[in-house]
Protein backbone atom coordinates (compact mmCIF):
# COMPACT_ATOMS: atom_id res chain seq x y z
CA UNK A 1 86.33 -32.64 82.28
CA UNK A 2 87.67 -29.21 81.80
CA UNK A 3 89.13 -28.93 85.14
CA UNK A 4 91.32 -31.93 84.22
CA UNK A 5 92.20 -30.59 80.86
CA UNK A 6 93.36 -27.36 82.24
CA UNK A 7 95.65 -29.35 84.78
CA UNK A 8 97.04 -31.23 81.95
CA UNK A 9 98.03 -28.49 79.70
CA UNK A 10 99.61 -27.27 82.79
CA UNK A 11 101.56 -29.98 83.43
CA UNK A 12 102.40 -30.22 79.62
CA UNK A 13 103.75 -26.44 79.54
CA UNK A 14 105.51 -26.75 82.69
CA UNK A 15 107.32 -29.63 81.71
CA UNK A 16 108.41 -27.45 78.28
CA UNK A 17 110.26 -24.78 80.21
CA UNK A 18 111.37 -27.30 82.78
CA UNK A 19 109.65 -26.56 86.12
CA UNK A 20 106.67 -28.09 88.01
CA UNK A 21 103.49 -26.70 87.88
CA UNK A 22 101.71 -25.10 90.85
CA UNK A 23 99.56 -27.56 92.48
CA UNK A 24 95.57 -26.40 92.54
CA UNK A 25 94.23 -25.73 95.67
CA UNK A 26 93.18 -28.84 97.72
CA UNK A 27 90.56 -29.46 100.66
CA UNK A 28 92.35 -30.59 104.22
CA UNK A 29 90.44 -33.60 103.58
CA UNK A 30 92.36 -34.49 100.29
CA UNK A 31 95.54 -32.71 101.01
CA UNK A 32 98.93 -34.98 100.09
CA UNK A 33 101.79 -35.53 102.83
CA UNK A 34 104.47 -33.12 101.92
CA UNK A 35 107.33 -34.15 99.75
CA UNK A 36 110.72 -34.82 101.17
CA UNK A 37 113.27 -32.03 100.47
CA UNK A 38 115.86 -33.34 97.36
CA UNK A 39 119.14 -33.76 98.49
CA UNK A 40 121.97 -30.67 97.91
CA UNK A 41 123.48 -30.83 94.08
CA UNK A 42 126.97 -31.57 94.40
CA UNK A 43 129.51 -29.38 93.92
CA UNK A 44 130.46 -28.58 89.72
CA UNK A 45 134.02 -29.93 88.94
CA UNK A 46 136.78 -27.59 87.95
CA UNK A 47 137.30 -26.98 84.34
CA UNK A 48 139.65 -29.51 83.15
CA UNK A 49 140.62 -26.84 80.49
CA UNK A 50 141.73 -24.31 83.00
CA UNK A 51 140.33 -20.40 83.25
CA UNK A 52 139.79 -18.60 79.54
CA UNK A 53 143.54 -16.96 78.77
CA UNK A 54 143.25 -13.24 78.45
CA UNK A 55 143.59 -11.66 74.69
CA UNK A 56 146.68 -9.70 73.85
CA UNK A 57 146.62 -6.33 73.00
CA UNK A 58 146.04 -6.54 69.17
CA UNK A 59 149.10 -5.80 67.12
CA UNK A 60 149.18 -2.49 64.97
CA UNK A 61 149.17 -3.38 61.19
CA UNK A 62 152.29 -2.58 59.46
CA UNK A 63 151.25 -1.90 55.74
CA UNK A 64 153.73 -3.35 53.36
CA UNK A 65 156.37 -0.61 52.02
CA UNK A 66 157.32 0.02 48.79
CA UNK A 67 161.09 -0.45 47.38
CA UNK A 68 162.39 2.47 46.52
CA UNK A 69 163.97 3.10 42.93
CA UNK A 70 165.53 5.23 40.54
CA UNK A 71 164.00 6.17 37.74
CA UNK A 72 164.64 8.55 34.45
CA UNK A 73 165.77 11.67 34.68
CA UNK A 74 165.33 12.26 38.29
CA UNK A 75 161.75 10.52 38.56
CA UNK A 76 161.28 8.26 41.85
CA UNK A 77 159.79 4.50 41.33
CA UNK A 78 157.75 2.74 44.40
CA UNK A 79 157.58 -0.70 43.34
CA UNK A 80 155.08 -2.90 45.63
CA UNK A 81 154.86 -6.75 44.10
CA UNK A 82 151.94 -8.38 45.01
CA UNK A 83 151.36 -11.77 43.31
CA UNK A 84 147.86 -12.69 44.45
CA UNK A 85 145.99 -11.34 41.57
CA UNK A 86 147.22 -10.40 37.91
CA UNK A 87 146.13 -6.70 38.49
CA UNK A 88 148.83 -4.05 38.16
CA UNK A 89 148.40 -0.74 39.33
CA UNK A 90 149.78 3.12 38.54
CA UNK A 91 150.24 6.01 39.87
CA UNK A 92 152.42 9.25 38.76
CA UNK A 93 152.43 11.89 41.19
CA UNK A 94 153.44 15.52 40.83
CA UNK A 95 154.09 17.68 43.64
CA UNK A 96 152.37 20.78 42.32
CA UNK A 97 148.83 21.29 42.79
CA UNK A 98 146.33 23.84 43.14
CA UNK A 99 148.23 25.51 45.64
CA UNK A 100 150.48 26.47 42.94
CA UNK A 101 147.89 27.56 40.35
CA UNK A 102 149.18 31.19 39.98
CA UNK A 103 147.14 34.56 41.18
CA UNK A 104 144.05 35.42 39.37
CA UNK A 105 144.45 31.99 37.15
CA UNK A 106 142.52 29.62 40.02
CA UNK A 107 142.15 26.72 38.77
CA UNK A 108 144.70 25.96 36.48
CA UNK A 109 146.15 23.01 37.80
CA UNK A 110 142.69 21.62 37.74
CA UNK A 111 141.80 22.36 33.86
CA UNK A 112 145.52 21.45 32.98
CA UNK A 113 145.04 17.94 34.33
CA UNK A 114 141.64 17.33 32.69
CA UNK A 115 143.60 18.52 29.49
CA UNK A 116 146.15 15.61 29.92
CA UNK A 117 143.76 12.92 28.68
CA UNK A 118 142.20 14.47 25.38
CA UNK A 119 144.57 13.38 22.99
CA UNK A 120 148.02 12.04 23.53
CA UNK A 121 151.23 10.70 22.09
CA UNK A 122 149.35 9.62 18.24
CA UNK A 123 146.27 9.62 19.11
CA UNK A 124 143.22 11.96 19.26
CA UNK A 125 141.15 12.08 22.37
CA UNK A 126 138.51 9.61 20.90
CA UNK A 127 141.32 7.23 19.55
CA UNK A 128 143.25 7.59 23.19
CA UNK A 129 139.60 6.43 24.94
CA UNK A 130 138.89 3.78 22.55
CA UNK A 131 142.82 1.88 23.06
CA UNK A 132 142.49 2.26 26.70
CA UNK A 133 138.76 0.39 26.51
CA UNK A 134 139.97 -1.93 24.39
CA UNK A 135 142.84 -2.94 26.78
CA UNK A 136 140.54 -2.99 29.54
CA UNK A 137 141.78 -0.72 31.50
CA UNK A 138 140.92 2.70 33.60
CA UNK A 139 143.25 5.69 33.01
CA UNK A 140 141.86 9.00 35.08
CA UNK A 141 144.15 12.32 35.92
CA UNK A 142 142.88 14.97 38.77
CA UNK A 143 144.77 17.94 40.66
CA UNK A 144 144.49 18.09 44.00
CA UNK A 145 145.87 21.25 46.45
CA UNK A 146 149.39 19.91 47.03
CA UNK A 147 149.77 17.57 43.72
CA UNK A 148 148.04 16.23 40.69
CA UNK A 149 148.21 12.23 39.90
CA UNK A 150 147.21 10.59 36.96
CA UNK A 151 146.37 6.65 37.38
CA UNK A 152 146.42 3.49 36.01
CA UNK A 153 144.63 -0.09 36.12
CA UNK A 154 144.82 -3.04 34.10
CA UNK A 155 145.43 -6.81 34.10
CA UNK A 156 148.75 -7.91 34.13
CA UNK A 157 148.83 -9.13 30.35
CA UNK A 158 147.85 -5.71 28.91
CA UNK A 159 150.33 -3.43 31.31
CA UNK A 160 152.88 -2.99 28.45
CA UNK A 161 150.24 -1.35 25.80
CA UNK A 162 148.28 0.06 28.98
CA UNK A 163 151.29 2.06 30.39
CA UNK A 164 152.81 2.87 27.02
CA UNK A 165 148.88 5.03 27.09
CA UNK A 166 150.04 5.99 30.06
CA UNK A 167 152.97 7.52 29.56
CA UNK A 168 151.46 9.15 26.86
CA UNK A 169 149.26 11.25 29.08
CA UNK A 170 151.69 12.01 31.16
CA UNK A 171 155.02 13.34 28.65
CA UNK A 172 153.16 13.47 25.30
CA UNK A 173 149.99 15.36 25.52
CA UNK A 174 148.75 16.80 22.34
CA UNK A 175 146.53 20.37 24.04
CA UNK A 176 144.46 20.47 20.77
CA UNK A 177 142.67 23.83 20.40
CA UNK A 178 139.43 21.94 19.47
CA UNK A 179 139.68 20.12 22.53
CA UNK A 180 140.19 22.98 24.30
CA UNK A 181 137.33 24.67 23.44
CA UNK A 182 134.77 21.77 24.50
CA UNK A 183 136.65 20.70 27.91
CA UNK A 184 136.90 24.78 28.81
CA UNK A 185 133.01 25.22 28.01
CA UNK A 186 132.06 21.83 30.15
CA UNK A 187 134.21 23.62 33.17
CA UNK A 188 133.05 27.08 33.28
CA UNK A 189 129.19 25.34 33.05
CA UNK A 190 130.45 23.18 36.42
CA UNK A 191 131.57 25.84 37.98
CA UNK A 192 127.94 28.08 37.41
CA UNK A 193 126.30 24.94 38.61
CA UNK A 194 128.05 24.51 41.87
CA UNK A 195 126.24 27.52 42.93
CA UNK A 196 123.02 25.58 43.40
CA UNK A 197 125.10 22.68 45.47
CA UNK A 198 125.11 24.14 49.45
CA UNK A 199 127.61 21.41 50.29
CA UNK A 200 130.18 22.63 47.46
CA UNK A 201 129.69 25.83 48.58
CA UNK A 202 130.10 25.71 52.09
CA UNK A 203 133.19 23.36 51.24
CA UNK A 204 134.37 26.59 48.83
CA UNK A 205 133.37 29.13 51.47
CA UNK A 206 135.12 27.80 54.41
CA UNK A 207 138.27 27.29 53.16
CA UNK A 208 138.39 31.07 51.78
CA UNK A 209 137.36 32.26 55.14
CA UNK A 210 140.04 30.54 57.06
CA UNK A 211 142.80 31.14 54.76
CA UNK A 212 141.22 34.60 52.72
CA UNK A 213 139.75 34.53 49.00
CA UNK A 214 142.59 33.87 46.52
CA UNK A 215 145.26 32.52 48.38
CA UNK A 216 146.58 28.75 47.73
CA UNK A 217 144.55 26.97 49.63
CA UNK A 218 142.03 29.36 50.36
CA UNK A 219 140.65 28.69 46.57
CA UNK A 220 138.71 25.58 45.56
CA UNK A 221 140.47 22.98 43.75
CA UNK A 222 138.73 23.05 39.91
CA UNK A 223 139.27 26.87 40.69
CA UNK A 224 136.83 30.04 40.66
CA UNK A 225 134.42 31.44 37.67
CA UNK A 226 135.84 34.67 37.41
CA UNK A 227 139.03 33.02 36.75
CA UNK A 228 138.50 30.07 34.56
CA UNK A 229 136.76 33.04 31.76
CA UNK A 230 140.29 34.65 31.79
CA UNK A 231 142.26 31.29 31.47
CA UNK A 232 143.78 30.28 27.69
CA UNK A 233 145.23 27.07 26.47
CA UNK A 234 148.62 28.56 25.96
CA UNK A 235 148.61 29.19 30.24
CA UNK A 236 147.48 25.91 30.37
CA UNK A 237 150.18 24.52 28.42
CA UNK A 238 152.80 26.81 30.59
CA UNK A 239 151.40 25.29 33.64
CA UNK A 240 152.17 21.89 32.38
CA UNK A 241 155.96 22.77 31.23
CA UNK A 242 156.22 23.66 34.70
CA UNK A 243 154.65 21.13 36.74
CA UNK A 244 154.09 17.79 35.23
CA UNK A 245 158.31 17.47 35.02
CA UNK A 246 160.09 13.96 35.98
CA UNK A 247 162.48 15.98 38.92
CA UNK A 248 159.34 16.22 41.05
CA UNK A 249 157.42 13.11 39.83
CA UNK A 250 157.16 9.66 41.96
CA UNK A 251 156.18 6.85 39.95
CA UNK A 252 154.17 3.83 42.14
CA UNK A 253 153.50 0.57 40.50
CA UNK A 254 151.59 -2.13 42.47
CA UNK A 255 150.58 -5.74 41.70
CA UNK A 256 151.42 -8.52 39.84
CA UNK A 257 154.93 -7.58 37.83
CA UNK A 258 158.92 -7.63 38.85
CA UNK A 259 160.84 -4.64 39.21
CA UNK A 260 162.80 -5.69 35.77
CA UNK A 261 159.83 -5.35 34.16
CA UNK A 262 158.93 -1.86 35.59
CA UNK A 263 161.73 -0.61 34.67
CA UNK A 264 162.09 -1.23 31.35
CA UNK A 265 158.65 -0.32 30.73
CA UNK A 266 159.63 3.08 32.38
CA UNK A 267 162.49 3.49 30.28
CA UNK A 268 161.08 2.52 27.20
CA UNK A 269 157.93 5.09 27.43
CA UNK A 270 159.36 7.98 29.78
CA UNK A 271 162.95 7.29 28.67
CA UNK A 272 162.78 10.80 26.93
CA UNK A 273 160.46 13.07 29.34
CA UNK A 274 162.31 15.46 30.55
CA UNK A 275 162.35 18.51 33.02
CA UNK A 276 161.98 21.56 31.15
CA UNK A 277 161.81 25.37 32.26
CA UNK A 278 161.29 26.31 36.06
CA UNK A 279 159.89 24.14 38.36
CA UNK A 280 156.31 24.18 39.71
CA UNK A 281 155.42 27.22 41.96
CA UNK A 282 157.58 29.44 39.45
CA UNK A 283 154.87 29.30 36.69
CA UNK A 284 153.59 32.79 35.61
CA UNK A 285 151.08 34.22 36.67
CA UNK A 286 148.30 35.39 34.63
CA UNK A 287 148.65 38.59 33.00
CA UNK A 288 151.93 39.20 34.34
CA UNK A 289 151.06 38.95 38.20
CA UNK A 290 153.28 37.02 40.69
CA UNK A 291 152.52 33.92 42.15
CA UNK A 292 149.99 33.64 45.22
CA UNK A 293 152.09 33.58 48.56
CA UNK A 294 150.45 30.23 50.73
CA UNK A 295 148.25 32.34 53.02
CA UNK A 296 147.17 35.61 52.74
CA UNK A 297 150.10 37.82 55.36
CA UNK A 298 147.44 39.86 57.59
CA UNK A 299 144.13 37.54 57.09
CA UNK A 300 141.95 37.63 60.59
CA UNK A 301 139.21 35.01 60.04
CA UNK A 302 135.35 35.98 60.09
CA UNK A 303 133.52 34.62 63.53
CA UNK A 304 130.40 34.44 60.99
CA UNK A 305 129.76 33.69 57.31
CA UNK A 306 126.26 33.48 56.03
CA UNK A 307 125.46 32.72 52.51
CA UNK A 308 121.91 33.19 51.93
CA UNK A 309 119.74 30.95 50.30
CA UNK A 310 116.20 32.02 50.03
CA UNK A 311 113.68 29.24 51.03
CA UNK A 312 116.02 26.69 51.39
CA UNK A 313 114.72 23.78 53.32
CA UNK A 314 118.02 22.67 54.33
CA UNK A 315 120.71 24.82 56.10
CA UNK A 316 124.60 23.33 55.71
CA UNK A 317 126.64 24.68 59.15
CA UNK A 318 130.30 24.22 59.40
CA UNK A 319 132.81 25.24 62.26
CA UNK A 320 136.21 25.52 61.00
CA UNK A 321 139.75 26.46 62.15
CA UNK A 322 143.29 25.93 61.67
CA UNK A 323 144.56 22.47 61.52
CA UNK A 324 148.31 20.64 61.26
CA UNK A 325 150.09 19.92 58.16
CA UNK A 326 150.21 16.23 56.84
CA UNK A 327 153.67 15.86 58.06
CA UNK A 328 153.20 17.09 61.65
CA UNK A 329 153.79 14.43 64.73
CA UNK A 330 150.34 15.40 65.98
CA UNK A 331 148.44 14.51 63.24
CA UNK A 332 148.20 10.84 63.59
CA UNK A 333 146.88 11.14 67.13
CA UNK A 334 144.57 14.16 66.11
CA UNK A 335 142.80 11.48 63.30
CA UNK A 336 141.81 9.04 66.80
CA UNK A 337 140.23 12.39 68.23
CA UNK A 338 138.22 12.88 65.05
CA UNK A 339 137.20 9.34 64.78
CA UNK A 340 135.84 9.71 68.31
CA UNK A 341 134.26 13.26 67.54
CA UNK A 342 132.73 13.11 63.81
CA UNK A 343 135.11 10.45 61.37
CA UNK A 344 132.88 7.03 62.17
CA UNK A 345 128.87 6.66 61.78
CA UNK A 346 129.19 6.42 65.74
CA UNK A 347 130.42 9.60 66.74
CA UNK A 348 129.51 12.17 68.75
CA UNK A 349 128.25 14.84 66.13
CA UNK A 350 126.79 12.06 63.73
CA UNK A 351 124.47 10.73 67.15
CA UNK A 352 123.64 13.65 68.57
CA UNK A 353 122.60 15.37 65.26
CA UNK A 354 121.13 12.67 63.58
CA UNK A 355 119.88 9.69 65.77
CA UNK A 356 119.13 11.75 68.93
CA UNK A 357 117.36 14.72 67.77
CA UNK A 358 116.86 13.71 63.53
CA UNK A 359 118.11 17.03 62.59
CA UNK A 360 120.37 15.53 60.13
CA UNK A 361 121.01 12.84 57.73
CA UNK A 362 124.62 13.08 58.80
CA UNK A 363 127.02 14.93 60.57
CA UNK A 364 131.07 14.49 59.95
CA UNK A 365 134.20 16.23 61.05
CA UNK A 366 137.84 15.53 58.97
CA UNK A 367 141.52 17.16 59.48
CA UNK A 368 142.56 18.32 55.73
CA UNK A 369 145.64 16.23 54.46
CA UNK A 370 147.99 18.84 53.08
CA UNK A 371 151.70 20.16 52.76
CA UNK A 372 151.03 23.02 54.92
CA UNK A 373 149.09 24.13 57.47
CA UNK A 374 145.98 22.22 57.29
CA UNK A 375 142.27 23.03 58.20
CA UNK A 376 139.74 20.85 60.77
CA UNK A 377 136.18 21.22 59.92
CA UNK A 378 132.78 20.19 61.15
CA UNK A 379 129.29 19.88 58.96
CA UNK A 380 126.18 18.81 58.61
CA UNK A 381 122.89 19.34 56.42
CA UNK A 382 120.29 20.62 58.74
CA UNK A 383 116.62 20.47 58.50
CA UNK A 384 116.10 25.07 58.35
CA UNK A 385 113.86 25.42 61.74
CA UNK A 386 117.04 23.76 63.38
CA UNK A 387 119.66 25.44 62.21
CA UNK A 388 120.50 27.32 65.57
CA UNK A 389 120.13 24.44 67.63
CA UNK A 390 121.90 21.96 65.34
CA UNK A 391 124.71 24.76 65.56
CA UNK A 392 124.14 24.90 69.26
CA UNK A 393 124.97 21.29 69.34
CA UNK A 394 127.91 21.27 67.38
CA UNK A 395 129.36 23.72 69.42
CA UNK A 396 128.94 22.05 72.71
CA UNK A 397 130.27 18.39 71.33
CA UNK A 398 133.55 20.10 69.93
CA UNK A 399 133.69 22.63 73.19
CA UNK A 400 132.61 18.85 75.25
CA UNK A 401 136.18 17.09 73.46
CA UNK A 402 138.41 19.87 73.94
CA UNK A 403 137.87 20.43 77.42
CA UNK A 404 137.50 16.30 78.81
CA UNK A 405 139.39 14.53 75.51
CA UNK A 406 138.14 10.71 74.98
CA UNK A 407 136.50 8.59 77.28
CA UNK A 408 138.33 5.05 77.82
CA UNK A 409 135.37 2.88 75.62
CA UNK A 410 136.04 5.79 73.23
CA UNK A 411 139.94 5.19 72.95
CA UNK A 412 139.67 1.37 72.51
CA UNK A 413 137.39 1.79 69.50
CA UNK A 414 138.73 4.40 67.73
CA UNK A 415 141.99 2.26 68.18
CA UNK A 416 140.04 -0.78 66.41
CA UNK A 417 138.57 1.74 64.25
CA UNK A 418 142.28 2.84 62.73
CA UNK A 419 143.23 -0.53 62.75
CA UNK A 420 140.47 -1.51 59.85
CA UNK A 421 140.91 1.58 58.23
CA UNK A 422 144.37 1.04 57.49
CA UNK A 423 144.00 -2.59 56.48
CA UNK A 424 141.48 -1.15 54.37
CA UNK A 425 143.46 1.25 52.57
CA UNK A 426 146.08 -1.27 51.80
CA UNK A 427 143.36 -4.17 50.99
CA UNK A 428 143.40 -4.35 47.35
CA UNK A 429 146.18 -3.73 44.88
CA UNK A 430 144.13 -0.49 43.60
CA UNK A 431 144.04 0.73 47.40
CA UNK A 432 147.38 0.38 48.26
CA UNK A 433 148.40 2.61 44.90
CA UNK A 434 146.19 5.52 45.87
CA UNK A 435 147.04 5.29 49.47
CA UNK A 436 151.10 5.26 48.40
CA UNK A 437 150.40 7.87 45.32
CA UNK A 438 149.19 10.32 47.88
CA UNK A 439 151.69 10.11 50.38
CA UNK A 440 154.14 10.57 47.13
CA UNK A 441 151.74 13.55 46.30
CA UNK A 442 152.31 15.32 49.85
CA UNK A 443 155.70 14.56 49.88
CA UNK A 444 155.53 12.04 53.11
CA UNK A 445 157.88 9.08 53.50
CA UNK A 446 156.75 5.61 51.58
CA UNK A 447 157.13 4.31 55.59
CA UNK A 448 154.47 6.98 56.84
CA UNK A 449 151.89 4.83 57.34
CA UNK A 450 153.59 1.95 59.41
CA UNK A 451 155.29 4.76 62.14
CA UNK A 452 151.78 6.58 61.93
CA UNK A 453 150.02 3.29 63.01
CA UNK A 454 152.34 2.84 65.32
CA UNK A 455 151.59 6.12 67.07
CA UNK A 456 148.32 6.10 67.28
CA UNK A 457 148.17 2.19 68.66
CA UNK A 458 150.18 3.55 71.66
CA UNK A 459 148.76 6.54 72.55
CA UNK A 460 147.27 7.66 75.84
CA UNK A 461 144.20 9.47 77.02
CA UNK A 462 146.22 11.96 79.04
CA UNK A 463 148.04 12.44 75.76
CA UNK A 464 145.10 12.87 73.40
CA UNK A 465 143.51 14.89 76.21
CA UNK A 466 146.05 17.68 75.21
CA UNK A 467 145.97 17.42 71.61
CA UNK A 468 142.25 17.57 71.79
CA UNK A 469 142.18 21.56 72.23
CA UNK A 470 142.81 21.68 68.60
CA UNK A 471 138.74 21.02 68.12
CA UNK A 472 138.19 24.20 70.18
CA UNK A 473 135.50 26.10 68.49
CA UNK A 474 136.41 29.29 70.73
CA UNK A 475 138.05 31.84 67.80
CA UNK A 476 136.76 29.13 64.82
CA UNK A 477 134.86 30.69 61.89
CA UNK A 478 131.56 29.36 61.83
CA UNK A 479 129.64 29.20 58.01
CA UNK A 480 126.54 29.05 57.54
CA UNK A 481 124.67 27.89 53.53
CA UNK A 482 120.59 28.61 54.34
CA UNK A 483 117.63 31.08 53.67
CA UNK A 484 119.06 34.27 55.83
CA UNK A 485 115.39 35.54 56.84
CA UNK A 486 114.69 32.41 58.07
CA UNK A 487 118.11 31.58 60.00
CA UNK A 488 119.36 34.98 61.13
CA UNK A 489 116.95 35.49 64.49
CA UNK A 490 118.60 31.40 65.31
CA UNK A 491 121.86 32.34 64.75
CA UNK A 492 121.63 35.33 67.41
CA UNK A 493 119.69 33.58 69.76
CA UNK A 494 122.26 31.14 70.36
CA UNK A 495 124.30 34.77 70.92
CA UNK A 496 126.15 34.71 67.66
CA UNK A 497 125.55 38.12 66.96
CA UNK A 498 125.21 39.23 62.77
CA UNK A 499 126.93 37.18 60.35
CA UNK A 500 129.41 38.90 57.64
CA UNK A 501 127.41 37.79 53.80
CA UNK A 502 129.81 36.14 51.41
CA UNK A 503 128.75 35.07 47.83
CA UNK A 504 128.94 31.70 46.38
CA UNK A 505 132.49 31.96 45.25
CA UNK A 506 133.69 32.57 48.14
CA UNK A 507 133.78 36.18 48.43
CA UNK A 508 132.53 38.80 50.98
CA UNK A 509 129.94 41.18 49.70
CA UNK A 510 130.36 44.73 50.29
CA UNK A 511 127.03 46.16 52.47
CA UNK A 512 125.49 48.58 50.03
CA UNK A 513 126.29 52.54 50.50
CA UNK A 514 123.36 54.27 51.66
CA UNK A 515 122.37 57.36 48.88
């Protein structure tokens, strides 16, 4: 009973997955004639259809560019409509930044911005917060190195009372003392904290080692303690007078609204703001000193930074060295290389680092976005007893891509890659008045973004191959946020030798004199 069972369920399971079963062994007595063989299957037809058509090389996206306008008193307007949605979007953009922020006053630009939104036009700073909640809307103002920008959003039907707020900020702001006080006291405690933030401060220190402590860029953005205690409202207010001036401002309105009714909201509420004074770059200097010069004349970079940390279970390494400016024909193609090396979750540094030896949460590498000569820069978070290693690593994957460039799978999705990154950027009404506020901000074409497209959709391996020696971490500064005792026998086993110790502000500290 069993037996026959068994050969049943056999049967039953081999009919399932559509074969015969294998017949049970059989005396000579009871074995069955063998089966003819079946007959050949006949040939398939051809596909009626025809063979599968090969895809096309996909198209580079062409972001939609702005018309181009005059506005008052030698402002520029980039009007975008979009009709989709009844969003507008703003953006005023200043090209004078941190970069310009004078010597010994770091910062300035930074605190002068965040002054530009505590009171305005009529209204206090509470009464200016309250009418731009009621409407709806989000107004926010920030410096950045090359430019400051202050920003509007807000549906279509408020955009006349939104922007009139607007404009406010921008040509009317009131610099109260009171506020002063509060929005100075909130700064200075941000910058003690960023101390205790290893990611600021290797951010902070590798920028003043490349370019040297104090110079334009070689200073954080929201500027340097030291400074900021030495910084008054009435430098804050000359800072303004000289860079927040129509002759260097582009104005960018996106969305849902004609260019009529732009411009006469433009003219109605920055009819009368007006250039003033000198020009950004020309503002005084604190206590009589002349402005910064962009990079320090006879600066040699440091081959080793270390700022200790005691007992720090995380170490943050960076390599950095000199980049391109924004504006340079190489840049475009040097943002593929990056997206191969450390811009995508997929990249080299981000596996190696991360998935194939769990060192890291995350590893990254960017080329800065600025006027002048920019900076390229490699991190990660490291667990401590790694550091060397995880350094090691690094070293070899930038050392790997400058010597042998991209691979061919590498090219084709870092292609695909740029493609959805700049559909991205241009996706929403919102997007597409950052992305064209910054490109006002660094003083780029409104068209950058189409020819840069372009550029990278056509290039070559034996073309990136070349650029890809700008990654070389031979002669790169190397910076290092982590508990020295622990770290230091790492760092010169991987034969880095002894590191030079800078502070958290981005200064070198002077070795002790012995007695």
């Amino acid at each position: 009973m069993r037996a026959r069972n068994a050969g049943a369920m056999i049967a039953l399971v081999a009919a399932a997955v559509g074969c015969e079963p294998k017949a049970p062994a059989q005396s000579p007595a009871r074995a069955e004639a063998p089966r003819p063989t079946p007959p050949a299957t006949a040939a398939q037809p051809a596909d009626p259809i025809g063979p599968k058509p090969e895809l096309p090389k996909p198209q580079p996206f062409t972001p939609p560019a702005p018309v181009v306008l005059d506005g008052p008193n030698g402002a520029k307007v980039w009007l975008l409509e979009r009709h989709t949605l009844p969003i507008v979007s703003v953006s005023v953009a200043v090209a004078s930044g941190s970069a310009d922020d004078p010597k010994g006053a770091a910062g300035l630009a930074h605190i002068t911005a965040d002054m530009l939104d505590e009171g305005a036009g009529q209204r206090s700073a509470v009464e200016l917060s309250s009418a731009i909640n009621d409407l709806g809307a989000t107004v926010s103002v920030g410096a950045r190195a090359d430019g400051s920008v202050a920003t509007l959003s807000v549906l279509k039907k408020n955009f006349g009372k939104a922007f009139s707020l607007l404009a406010d900020v921008v040509a009317r702001p009131r610099f109260e003392a009171k506020e002063w006080k509060r929005v100075s006291e909130l700064w200075q405690n941000d910058l003690r904290k960023r101390g205790d933030d290893p990611t600021r401060v290797s951010a902070l220190v590798s920028t003043a080692a490349l370019y040297g402590p104090g110079t334009p860029y070689g200073h954080p953005v929201e500027g340097l303690l030291a400074d900021a205690r030495s910084i008054g409202l009435p430098a804050v207010k000359a800072f303004y007078k000289a860079a927040w001036r129509p002759d260097r401002a582009v104005i960018t309105v996106v969305g849902d609204i004609t260019r009529d009714e732009v411009m006469q909201a433009i003219s109605r509420d920055l009819g009368t703001w007006s250039a003033k004074g000198a020009p950004a770059g020309a503002a005084p200097a604190a206590k009589g000193a002349p402005a910064a010069p962009a990079v320090a004349p006879a600066w040699k970079p440091p081959r080793l930074v270390l700022v200790d940390r005691p007992g720090a279970p995380q170490s943050v390494i960076a390599v950095v060295r000199e980049g391109v400016a924004a504006s340079d024909p190489r840049r475009p193609l040097l943002q593929l290389i990056n997206t191969a090396l450390g811009g995508s979750f997929t990249s080299r540094l981000n596996q190696n680092l991360r998935e194939d030896h769990g060192w890291s949460y995350g590893a990254a590498s960017a080329f800065s976005e600025t006027k002048q000569q920019g900076a390229f820069v490699a991190r990660a978070s490291v667990v401590t007893e790694a550091t060397g290693p995880a350094l090691k690593e690094m070293l070899a994957e930038l050392a790997k891509m400058a010597d042998s460039g991209l691979t061919r799978d590498e090219l084709a999705k870092v292609q695909a890659h740029d493609r959805a990154d700049l559909v991205s950027a241009y996706e929403t009404v919102n997007r597409t008045a950052l992305r064209l506020g910054t490109l006002a901000r660094l003083q780029l074409p409104e068209t950058f973004d189409g020819a840069a497209s372009q550029a990278r959709q056509q290039a070559t391996l034996a073309g990136l191959a070349e650029l890809a020696r700008a990654v070389d971490p031979k002669g790169a500064t190397i910076v290092v946020v982590g508990p020295r005792q622990e770290i230091l026998p790492q760092l010169q086993a991987i034969g880095l030798g002894e590191p030079e110790a800078w502070d958290v502000e981005g200064q070198p500290i002077q070795p002790k004199k012995a007695p």
